[in-house]
Protein backbone atom coordinates (compact mmCIF):
# COMPACT_ATOMS: atom_id res chain seq x y z
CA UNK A 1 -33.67 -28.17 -37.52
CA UNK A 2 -34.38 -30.27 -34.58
CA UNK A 3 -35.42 -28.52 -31.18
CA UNK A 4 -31.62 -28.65 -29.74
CA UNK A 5 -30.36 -26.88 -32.87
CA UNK A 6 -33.18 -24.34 -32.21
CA UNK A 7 -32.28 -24.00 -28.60
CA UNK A 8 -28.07 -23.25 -28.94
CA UNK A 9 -29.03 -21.08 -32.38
CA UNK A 10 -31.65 -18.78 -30.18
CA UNK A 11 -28.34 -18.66 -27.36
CA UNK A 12 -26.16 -17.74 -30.26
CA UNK A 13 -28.03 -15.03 -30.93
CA UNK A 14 -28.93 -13.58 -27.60
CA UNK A 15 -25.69 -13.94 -26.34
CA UNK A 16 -24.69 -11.85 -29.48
CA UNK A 17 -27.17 -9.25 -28.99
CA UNK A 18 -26.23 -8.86 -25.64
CA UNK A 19 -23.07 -8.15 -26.32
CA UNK A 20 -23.41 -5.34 -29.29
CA UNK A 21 -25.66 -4.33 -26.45
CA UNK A 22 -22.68 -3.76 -23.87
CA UNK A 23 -20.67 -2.27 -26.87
CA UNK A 24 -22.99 0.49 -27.31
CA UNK A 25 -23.96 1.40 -23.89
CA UNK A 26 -20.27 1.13 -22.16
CA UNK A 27 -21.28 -1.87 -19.47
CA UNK A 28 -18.48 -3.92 -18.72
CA UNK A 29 -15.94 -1.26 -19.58
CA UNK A 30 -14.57 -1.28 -15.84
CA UNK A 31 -11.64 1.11 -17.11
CA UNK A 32 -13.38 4.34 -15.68
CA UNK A 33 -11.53 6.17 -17.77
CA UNK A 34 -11.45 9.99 -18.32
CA UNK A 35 -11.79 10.95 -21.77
CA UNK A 36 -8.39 13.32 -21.05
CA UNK A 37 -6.42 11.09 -19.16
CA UNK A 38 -3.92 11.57 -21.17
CA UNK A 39 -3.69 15.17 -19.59
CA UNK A 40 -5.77 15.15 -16.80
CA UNK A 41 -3.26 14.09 -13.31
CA UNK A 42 -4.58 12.46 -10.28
CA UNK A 43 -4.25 15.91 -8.87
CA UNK A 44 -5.57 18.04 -10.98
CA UNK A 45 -8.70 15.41 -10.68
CA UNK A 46 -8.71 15.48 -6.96
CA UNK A 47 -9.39 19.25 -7.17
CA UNK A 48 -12.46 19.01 -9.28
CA UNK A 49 -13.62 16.96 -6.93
CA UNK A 50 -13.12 19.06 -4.00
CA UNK A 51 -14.64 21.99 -6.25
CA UNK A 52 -18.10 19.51 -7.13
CA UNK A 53 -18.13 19.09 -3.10
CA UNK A 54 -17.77 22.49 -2.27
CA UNK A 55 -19.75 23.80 -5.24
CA UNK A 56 -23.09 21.47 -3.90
CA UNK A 57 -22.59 22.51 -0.27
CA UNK A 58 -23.03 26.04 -1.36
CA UNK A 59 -26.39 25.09 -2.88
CA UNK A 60 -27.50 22.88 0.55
CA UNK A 61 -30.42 24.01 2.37
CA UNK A 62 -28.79 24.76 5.58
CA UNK A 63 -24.76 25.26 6.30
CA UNK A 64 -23.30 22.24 7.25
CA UNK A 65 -20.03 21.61 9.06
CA UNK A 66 -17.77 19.10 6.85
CA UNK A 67 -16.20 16.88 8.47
CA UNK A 68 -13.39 15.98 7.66
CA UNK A 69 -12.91 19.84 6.10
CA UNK A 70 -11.14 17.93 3.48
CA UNK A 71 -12.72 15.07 3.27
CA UNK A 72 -11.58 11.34 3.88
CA UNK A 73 -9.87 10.15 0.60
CA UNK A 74 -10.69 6.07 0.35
CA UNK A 75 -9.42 6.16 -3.34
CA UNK A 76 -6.79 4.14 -4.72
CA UNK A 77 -5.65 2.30 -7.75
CA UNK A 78 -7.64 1.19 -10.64
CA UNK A 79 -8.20 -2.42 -11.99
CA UNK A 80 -10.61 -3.96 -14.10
CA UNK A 81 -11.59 -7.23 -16.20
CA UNK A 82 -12.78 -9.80 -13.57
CA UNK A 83 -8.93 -10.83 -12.20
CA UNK A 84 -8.50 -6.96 -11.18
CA UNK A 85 -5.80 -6.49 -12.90
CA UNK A 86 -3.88 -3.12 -11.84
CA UNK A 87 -4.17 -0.53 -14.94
CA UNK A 88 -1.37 1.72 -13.46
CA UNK A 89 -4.23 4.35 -13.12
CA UNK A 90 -5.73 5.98 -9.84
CA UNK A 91 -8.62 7.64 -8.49
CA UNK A 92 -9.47 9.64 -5.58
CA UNK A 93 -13.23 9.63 -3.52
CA UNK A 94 -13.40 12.02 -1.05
CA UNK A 95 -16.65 11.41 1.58
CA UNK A 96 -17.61 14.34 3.99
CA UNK A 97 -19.47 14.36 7.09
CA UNK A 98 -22.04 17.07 6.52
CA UNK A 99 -22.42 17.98 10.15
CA UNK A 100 -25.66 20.32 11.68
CA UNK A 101 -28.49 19.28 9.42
CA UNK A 102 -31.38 18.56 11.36
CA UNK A 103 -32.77 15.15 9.97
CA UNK A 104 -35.72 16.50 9.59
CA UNK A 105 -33.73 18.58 6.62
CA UNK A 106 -32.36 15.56 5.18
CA UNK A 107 -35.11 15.09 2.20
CA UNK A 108 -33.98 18.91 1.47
CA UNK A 109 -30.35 18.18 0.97
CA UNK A 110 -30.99 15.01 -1.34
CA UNK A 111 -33.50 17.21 -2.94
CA UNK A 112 -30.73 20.42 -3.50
CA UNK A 113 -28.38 17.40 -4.89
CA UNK A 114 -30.38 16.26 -7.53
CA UNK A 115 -30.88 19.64 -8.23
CA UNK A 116 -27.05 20.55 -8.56
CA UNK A 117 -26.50 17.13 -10.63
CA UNK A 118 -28.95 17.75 -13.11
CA UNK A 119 -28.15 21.55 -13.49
CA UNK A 120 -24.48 20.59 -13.97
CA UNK A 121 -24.69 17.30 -16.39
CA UNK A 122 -24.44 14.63 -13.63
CA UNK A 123 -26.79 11.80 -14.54
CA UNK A 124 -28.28 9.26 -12.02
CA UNK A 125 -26.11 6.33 -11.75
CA UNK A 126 -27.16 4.73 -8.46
CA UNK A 127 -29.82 4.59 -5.93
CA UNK A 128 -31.08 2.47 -2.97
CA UNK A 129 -32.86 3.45 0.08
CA UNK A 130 -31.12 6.92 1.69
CA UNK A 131 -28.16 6.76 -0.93
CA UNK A 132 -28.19 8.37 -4.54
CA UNK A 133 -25.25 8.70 -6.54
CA UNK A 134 -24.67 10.24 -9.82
CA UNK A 135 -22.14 10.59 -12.32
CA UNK A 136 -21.05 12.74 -15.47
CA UNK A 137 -19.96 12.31 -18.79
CA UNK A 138 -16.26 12.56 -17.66
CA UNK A 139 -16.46 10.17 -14.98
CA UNK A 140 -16.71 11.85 -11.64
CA UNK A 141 -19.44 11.45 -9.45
CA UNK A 142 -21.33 13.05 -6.35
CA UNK A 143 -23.60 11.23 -3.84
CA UNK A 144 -25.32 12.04 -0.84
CA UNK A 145 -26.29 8.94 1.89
CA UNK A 146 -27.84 8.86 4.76
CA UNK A 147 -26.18 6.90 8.09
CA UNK A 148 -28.61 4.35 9.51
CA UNK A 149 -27.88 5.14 13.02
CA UNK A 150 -29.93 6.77 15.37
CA UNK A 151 -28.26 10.03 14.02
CA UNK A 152 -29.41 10.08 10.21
CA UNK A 153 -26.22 12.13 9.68
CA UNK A 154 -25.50 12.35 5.79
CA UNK A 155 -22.20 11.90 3.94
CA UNK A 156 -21.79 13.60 0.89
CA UNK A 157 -19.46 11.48 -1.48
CA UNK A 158 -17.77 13.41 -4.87
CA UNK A 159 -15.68 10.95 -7.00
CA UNK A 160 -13.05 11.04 -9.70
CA UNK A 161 -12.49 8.68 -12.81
CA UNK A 162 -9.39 6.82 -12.95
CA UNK A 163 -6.24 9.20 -14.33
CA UNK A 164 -2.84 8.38 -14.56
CA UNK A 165 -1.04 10.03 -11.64
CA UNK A 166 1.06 12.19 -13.58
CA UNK A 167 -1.68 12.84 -16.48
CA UNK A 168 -0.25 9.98 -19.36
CA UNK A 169 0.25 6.84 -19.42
CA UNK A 170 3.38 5.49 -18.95
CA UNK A 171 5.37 4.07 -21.66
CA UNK A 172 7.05 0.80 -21.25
C-alpha cells in the first residue's frame, strides 16, 4: 500500500467514525424535535415554557420585575439540513427582562439558575462569557444573559422544541 492509499484509507475511516459518532450523540439532527410531537401543540409548548420561566423566577435571589410580563416571543418556524428547509413545525422562545436586580446580584441569579436546571433535568448546553443556556431531554431550554451595557441588566430566555402547531404532523 503506497503512502496515498494509506492517506484516503485513514480519511475513510475517520470520516466513518465521525459519523457513527454523530449517530450516537444526536449532532447534526437540526430537527429539534419533541419526543411527543405528535401530541404536544405549539401551545400547549408555549405554556411550559412560560411555567419553566415563572417556575425559576420564583427560585431568584431577589424579585425581579419581568419585562415584558409575558415575555417577547422571537420564535418561529423550524428548518433544518443546511438549505433550511421548512419542516412545517414551530417553536416559541420567550426572553424576559428581569428588571430590579442590582448587578451586584447578578452572579446570584446565574447561580439560582444552574441550580433550578440541574434540580429539574436541564443539562448545560451553552455557555460564553455572561450567557449560559441549558436544555432538557425534551427539548426546551432556559438561559440567563447578561446585557453588556452600562446596565448589566439580565434576560432570562426559556425555549421550546419544535411541535407541530396543532400537535401532529400533517398528512399530505
Amino acid at each position: 500500500m503506497n503512502g496515498r492509499t494509506k492517506v484516503i484509507l485513514i480519511g475513510v475511516v475517520v470520516a466513518a467514525m465521525v459519523g457513527i459518532a454523530a449517530v450516537l450523540t444526536g449532532i447534526g439532527d437540526t430537527s429539534n424535535a419533541h419526543p411527543s410531537a405528535h401530541s404536544m401543540t405549539l401551545e400547549a409548548a408555549k405554556q411550559e415554557a412560560r411555567q419553566n420561566a415563572a417556575a425559576i423566577v420564583a427560585t431568584l435571589p431577589v424579585a425581579p420585575q419581568l419585562d415584558p410580563p409575558d415575555g417577547t416571543d422571537s420564535g418561529g418556524a423550524c428548518s433544518q439540513g443546511l438549505q433550511d428547509q421548512v419542516t412545517g413545525q414551530y417553536d416559541s422562545s420567550l426572553n424576559f427582562r428581569l428588571r430590579g436586580v442590582p448587578a451586584d446580584r447578578n452572579q446570584d441569579v446565574f447561580a439560582a439558575v444552574r441550580a433550578f436546571a440541574g434540580q429539574h433535568g436541564f443539562k448545560p448546553f451553552g455557555s460564553s462569557s455572561g450567557f449560559e443556556s441549558f436544555k432538557d431531554n425534551n427539548g426546551f431550554t432556559i438561559s440567563v444573559e447578561t446585557s453588556f451595557d452600562p446596565s448589566h441588566t439580565l434576560t432570562l430566555g426559556s425555549s421550546t422544541p419544535c411541535v407541530w402547531p396543532n400537535g401532529t404532523q400533517p398528512r399530505g
